[in-house]
N, C-alpha and C. Protein backbone atom coordinates (compact mmCIF):
# COMPACT_ATOMS: atom_id res chain seq x y z
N UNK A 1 29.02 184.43 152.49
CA UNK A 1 28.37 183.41 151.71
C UNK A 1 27.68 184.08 150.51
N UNK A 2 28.19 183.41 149.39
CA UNK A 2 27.45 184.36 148.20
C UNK A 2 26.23 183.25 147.91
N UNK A 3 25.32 184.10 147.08
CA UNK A 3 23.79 183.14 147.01
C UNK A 3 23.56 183.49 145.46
N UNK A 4 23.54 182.24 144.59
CA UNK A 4 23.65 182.18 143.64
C UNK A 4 22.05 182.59 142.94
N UNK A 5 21.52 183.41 142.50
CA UNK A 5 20.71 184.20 141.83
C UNK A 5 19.87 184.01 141.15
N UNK A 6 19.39 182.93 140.33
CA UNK A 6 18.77 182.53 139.07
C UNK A 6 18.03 183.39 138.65
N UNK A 7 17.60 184.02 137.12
CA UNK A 7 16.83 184.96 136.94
C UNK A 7 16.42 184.40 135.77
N UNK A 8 14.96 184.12 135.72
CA UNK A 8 14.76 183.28 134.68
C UNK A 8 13.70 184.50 133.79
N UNK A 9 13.97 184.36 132.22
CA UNK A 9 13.07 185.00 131.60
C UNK A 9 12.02 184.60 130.45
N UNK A 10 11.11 185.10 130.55
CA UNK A 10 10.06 183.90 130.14
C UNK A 10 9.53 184.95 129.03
N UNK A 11 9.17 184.38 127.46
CA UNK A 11 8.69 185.38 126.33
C UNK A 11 7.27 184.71 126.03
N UNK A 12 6.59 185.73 124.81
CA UNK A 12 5.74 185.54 124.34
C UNK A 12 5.77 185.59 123.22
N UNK A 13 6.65 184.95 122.78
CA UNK A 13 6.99 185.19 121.02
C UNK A 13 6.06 184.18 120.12
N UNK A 14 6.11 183.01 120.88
CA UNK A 14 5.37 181.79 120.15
C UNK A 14 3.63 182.16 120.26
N UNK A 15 3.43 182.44 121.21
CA UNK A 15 1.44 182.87 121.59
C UNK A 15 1.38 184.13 120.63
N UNK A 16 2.01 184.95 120.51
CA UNK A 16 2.11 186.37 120.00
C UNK A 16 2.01 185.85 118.40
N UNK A 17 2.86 185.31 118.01
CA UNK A 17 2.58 185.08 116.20
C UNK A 17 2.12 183.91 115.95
N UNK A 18 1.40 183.29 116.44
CA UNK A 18 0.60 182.11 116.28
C UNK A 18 -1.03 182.65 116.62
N UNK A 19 -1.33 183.70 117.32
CA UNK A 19 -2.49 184.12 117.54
C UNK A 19 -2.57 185.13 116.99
N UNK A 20 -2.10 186.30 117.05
CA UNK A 20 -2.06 187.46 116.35
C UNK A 20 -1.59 187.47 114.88
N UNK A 21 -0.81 186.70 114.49
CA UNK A 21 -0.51 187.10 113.18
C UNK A 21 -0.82 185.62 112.38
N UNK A 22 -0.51 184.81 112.87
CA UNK A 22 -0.86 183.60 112.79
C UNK A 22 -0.10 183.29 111.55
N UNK A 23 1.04 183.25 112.08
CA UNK A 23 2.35 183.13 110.78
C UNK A 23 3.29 182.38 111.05
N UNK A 24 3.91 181.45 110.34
CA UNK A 24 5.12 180.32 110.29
C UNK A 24 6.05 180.88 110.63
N UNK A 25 6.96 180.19 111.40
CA UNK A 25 8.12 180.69 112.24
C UNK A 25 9.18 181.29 111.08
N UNK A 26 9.18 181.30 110.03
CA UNK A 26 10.32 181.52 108.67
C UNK A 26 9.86 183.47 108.33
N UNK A 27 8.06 183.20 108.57
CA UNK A 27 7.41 184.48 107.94
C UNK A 27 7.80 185.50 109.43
N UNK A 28 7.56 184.68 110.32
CA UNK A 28 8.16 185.84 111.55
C UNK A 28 9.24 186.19 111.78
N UNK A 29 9.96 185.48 111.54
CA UNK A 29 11.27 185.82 111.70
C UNK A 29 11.41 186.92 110.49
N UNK A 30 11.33 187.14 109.26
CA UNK A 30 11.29 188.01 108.19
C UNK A 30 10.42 189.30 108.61
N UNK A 31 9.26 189.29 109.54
CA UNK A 31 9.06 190.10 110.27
C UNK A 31 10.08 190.69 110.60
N UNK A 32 10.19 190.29 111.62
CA UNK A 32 11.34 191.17 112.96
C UNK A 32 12.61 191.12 112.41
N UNK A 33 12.93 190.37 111.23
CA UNK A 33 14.22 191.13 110.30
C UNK A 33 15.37 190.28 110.98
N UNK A 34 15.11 189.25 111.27
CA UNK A 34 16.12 188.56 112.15
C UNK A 34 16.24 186.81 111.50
N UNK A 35 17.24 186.24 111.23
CA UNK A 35 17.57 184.85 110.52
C UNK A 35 16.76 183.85 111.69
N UNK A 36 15.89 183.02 111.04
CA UNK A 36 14.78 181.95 111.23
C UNK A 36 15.47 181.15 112.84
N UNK A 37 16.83 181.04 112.24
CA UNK A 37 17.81 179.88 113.30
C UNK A 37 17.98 180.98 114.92
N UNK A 38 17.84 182.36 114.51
CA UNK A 38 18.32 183.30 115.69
C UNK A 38 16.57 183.31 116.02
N UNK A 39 16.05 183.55 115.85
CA UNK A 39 14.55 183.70 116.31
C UNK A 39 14.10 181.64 116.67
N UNK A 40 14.59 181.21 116.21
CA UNK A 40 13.71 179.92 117.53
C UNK A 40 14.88 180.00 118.81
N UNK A 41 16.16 180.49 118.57
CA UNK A 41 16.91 180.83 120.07
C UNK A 41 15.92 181.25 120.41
N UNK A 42 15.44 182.16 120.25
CA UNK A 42 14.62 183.91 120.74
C UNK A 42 13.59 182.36 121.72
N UNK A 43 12.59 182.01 120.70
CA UNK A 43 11.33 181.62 121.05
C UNK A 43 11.44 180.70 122.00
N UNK A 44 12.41 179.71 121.83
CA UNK A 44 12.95 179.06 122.97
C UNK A 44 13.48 178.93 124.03
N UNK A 45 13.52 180.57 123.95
CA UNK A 45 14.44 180.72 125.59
C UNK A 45 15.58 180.76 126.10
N UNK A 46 16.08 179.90 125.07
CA UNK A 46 17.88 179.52 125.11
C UNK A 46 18.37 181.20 125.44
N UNK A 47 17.97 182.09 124.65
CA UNK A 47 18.96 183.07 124.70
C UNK A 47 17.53 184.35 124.53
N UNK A 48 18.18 185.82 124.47
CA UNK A 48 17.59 186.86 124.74
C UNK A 48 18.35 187.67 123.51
N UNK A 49 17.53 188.07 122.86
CA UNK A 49 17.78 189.17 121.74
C UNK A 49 18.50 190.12 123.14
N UNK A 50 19.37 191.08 122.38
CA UNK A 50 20.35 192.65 122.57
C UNK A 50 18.95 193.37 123.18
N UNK A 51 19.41 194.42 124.20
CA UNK A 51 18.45 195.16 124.72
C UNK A 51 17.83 196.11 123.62
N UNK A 52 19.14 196.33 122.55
CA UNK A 52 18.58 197.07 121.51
C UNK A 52 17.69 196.57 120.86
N UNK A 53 17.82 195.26 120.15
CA UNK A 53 16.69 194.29 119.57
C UNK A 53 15.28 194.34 120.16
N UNK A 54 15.16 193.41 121.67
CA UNK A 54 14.21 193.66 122.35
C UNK A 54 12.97 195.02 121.91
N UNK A 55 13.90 196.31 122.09
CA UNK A 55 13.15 197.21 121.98
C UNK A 55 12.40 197.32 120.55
N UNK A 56 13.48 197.16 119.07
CA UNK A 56 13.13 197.24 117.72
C UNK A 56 12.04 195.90 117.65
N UNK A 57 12.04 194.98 118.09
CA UNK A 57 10.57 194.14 118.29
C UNK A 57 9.42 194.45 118.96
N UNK A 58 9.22 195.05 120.08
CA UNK A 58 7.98 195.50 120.65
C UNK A 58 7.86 196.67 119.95
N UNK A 59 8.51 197.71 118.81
CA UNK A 59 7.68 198.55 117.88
C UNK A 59 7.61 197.72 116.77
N UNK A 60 8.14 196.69 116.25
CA UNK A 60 7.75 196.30 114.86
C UNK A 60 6.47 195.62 115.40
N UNK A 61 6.31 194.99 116.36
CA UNK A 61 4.87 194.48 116.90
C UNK A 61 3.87 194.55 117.69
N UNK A 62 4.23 196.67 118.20
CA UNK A 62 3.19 197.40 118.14
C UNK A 62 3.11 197.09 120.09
N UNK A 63 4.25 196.51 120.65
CA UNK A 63 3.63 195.95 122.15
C UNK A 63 4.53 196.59 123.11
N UNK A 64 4.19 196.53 124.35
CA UNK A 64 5.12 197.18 125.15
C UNK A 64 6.51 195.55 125.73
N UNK A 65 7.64 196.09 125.80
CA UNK A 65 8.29 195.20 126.31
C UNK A 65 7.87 194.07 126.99
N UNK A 66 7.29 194.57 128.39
CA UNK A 66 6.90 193.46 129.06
C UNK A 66 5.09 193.17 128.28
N UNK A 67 4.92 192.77 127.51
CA UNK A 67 4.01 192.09 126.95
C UNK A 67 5.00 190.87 125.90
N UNK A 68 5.71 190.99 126.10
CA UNK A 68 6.88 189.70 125.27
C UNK A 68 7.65 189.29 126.59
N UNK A 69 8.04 189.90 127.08
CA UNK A 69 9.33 189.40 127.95
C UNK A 69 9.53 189.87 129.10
N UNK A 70 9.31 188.89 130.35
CA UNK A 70 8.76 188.94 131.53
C UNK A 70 10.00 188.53 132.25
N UNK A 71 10.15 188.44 133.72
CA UNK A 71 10.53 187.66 134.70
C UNK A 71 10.11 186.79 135.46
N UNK A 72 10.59 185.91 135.84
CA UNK A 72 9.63 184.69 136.08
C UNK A 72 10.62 184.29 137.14
């Protein structure tokens, strides 16, 4: 019997530049160097930046991985 897995992952992208930088989703995304439409995927959950990405965001914003992106 196989047992189907769910692995849900939960970010901090929206609390993170709304408190800390306190910048419009167009100016963050120009941050992290990534097109406005691919970063509300990001913020929304729908999808997960490249493990490579992941990493080039927690140094452009100074945080450790899991301070953005958790398991839940």
């Amino acid at each position: 019997m196989e047992e189907n897995l769910e692995i849900k992952v939960k970010n901090n992208l929206r609390h993170i530049r709304m408190t800390e930088y306190e910048e419009e989703p167009k100016e963050f995304a120009d941050r992290l160097k990534v097109k406005l439409k691919t970063y509300y995927v990001w913020e929304s959950g729908a999808a997960l930046p490249s493990s490579k990405k992941i990493f080039k965001i927690a140094k452009i914003l100074n945080k450790k991985v899991d301070e953005i992106w958790w398991l839940e």
